[in-house]
N, C-alpha and C. Protein backbone atom coordinates (compact mmCIF):
# COMPACT_ATOMS: atom_id res chain seq x y z
N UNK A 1 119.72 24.50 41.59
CA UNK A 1 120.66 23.91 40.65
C UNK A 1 121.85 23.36 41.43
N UNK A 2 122.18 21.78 41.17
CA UNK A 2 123.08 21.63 41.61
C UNK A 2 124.89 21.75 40.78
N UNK A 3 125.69 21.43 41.32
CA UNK A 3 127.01 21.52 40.70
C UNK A 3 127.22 20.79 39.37
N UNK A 4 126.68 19.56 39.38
CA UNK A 4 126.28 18.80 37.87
C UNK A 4 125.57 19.69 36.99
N UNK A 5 124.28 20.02 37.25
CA UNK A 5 123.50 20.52 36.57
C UNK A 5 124.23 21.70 36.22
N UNK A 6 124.79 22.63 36.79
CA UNK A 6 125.70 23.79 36.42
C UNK A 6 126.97 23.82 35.31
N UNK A 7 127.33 22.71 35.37
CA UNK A 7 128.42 22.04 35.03
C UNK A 7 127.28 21.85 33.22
N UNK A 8 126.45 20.98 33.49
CA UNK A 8 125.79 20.09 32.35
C UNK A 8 125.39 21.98 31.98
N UNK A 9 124.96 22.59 31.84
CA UNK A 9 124.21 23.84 31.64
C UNK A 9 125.64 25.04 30.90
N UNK A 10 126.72 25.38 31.28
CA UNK A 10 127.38 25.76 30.99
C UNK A 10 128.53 24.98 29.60
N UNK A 11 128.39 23.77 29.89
CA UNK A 11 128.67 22.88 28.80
C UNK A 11 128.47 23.27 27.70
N UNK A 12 126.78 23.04 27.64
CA UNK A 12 125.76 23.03 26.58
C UNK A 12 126.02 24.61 26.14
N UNK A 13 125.91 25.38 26.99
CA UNK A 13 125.94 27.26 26.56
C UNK A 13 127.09 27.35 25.55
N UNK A 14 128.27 26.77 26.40
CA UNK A 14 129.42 27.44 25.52
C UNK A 14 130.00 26.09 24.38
N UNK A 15 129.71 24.94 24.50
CA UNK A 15 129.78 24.25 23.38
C UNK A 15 131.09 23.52 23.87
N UNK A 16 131.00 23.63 24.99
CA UNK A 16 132.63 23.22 25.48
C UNK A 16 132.18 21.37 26.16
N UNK A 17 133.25 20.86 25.88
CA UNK A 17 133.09 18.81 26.88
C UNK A 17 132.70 19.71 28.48
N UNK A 18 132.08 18.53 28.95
CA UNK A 18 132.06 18.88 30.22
C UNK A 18 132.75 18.23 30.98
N UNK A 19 133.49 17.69 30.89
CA UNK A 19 135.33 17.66 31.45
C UNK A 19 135.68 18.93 31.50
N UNK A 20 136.13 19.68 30.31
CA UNK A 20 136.66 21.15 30.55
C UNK A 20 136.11 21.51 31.46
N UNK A 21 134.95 21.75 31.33
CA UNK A 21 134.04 22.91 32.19
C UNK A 21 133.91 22.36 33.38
N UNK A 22 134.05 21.19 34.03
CA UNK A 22 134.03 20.64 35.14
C UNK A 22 135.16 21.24 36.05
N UNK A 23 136.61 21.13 35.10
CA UNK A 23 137.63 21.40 35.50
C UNK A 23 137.98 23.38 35.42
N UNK A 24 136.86 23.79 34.82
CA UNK A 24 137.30 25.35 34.95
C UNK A 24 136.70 25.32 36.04
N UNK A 25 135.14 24.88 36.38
CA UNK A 25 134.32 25.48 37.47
C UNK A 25 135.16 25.15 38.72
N UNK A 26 135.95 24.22 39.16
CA UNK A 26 136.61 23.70 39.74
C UNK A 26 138.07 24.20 40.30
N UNK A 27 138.37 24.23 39.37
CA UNK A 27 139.30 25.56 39.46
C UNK A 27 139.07 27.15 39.98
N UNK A 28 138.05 27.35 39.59
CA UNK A 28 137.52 29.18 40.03
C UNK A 28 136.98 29.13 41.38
N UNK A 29 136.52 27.90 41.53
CA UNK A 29 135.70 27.52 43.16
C UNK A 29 137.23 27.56 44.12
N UNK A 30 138.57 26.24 43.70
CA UNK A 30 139.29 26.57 44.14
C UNK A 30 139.92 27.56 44.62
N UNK A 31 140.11 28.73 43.39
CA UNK A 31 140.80 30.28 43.70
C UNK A 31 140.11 30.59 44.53
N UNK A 32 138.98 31.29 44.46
CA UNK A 32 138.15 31.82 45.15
C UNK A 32 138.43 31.66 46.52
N UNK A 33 137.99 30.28 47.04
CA UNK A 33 138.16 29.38 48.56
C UNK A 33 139.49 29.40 49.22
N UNK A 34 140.45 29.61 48.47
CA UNK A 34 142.11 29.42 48.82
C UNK A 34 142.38 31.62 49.28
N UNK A 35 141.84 32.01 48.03
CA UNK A 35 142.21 33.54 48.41
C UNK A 35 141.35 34.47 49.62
N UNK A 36 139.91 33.99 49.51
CA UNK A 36 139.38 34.27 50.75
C UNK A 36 139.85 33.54 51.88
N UNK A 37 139.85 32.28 52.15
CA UNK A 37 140.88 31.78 53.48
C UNK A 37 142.38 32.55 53.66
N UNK A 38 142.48 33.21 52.91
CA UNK A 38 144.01 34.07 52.76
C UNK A 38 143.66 34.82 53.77
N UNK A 39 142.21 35.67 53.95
CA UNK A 39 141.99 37.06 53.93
C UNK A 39 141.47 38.06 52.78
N UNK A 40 141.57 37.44 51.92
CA UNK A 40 141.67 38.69 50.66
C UNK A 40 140.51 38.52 50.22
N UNK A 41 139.50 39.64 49.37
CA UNK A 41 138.41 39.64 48.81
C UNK A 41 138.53 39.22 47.27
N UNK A 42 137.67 38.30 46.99
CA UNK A 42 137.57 38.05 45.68
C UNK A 42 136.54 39.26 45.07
N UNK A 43 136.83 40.08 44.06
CA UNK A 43 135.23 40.84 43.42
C UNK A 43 135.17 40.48 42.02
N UNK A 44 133.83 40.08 41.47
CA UNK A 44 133.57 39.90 39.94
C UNK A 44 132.48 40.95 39.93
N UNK A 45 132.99 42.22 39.03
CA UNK A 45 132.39 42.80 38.76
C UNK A 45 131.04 42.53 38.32
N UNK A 46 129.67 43.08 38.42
CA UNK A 46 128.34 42.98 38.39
C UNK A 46 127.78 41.32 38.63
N UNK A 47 128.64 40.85 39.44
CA UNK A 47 128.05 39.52 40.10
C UNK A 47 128.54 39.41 41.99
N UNK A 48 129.30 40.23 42.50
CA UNK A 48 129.24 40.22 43.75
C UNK A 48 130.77 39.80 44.14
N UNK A 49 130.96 40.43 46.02
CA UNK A 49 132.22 40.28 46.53
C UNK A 49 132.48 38.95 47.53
N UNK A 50 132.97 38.26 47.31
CA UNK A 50 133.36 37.49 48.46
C UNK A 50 134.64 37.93 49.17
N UNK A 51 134.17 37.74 50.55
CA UNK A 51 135.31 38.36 51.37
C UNK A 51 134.86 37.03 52.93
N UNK A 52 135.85 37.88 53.73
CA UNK A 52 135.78 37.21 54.68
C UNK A 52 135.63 38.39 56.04
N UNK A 53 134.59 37.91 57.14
CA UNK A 53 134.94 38.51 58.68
C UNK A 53 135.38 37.99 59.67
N UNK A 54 134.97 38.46 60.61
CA UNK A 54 135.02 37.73 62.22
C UNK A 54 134.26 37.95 63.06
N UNK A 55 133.53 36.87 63.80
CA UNK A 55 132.52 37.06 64.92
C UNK A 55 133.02 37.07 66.34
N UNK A 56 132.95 38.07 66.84
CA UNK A 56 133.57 37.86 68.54
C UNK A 56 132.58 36.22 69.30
N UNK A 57 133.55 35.95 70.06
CA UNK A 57 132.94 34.63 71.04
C UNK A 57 131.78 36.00 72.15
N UNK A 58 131.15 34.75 72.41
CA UNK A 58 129.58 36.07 73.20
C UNK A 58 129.45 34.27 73.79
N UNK A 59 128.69 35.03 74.65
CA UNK A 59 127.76 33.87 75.45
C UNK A 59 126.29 33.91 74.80
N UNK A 60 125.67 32.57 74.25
CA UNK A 60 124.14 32.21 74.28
C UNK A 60 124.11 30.76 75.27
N UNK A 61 123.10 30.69 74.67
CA UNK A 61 122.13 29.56 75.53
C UNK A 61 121.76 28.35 74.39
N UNK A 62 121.53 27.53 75.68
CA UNK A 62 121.47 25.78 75.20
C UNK A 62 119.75 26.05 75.18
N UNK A 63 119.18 25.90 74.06
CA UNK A 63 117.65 25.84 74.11
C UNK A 63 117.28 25.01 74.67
N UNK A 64 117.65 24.06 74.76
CA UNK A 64 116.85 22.54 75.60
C UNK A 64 116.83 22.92 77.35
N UNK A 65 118.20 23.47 77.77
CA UNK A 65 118.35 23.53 79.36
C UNK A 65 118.30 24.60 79.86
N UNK A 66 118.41 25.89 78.62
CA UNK A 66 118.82 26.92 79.21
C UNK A 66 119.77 27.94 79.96
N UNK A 67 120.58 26.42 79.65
CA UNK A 67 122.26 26.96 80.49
C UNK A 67 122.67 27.86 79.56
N UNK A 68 123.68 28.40 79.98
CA UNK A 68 124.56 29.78 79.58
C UNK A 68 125.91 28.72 78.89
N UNK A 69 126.23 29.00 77.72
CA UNK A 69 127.33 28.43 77.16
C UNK A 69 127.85 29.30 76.15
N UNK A 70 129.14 29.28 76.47
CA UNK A 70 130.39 30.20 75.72
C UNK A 70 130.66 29.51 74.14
N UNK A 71 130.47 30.50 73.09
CA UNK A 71 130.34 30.28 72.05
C UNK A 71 131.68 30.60 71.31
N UNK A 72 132.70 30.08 70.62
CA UNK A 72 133.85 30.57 70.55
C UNK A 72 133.75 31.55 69.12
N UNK A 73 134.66 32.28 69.06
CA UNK A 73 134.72 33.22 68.12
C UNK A 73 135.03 32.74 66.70
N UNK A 74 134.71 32.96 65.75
CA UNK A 74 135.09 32.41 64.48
C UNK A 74 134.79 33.44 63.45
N UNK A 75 135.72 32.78 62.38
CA UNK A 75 135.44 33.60 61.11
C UNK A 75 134.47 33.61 60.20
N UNK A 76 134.24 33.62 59.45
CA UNK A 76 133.03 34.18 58.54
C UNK A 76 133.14 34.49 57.34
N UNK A 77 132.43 33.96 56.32
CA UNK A 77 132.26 34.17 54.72
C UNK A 77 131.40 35.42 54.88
N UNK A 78 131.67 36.37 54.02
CA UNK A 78 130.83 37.42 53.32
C UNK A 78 129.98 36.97 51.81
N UNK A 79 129.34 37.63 51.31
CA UNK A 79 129.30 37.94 50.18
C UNK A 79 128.31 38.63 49.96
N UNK A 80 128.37 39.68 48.95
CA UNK A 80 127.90 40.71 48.50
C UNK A 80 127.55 41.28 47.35
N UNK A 81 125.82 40.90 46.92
CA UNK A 81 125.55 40.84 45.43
C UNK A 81 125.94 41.96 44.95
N UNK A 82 126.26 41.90 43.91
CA UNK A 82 127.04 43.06 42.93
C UNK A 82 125.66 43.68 41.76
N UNK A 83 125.79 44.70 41.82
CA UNK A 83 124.50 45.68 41.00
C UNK A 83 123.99 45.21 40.16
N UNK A 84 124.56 44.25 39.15
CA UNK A 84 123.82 44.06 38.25
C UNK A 84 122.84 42.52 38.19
N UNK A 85 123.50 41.56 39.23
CA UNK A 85 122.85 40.19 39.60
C UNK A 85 121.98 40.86 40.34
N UNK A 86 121.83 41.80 41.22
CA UNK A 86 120.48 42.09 42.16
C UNK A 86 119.50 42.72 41.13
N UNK A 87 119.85 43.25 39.74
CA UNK A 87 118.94 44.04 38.91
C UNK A 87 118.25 42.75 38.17
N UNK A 88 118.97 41.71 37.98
CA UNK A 88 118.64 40.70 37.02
C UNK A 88 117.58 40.00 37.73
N UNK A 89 117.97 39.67 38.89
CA UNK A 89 116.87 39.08 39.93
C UNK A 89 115.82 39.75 39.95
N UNK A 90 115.81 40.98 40.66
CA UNK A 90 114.39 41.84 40.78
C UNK A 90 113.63 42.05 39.26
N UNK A 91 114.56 41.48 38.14
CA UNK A 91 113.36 41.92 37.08
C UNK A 91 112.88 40.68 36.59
N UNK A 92 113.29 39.78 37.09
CA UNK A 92 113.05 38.31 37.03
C UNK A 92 111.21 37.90 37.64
């Protein structure tokens, strides 16, 4: 499903223009993206945590040559299905 289709789908559910709903989904994507780049964990209860980590820089390799190349360290999205989306899935 893409972001339209989500958009067109939640429309239809709640009876709402999909202008509104364009502009809520849009908005919650915003929060979300702005408070995890903070640092801070977003959690919605029985749908999962977004948070954020960090990967140390390590050395791998160039597959083509095989050389040794320094990989720099960066941060990292989490997320973490919440009990009741992993129950909905597996009974799916």
């Amino acid at each position: 499903m893409k972001k339209q289709e989500l958009i067109d789908a939640v429309a239809s559910q709640a009876g709402a223009s999909k202008s509104a709903v364009e502009q809520a989904i849009n908005a919650v994507l915003e929060t979300i993206t702005s408070d995890v780049a903070a640092g801070n964990t977003v959690q919605l209860i029985g749908f999962g945590t977004f948070g954020s980590g960090e990967r140390a820089a390590r050395t791998g390799r160039n597959p083509s040559t095989g050389e040794a190349i320094e990989i720099a360290a960066a941060k990292t999205v989490k997320f973490t299905v919440g009990k009741a989306f992993k129950d909905a899935v597996n009974r799916a």
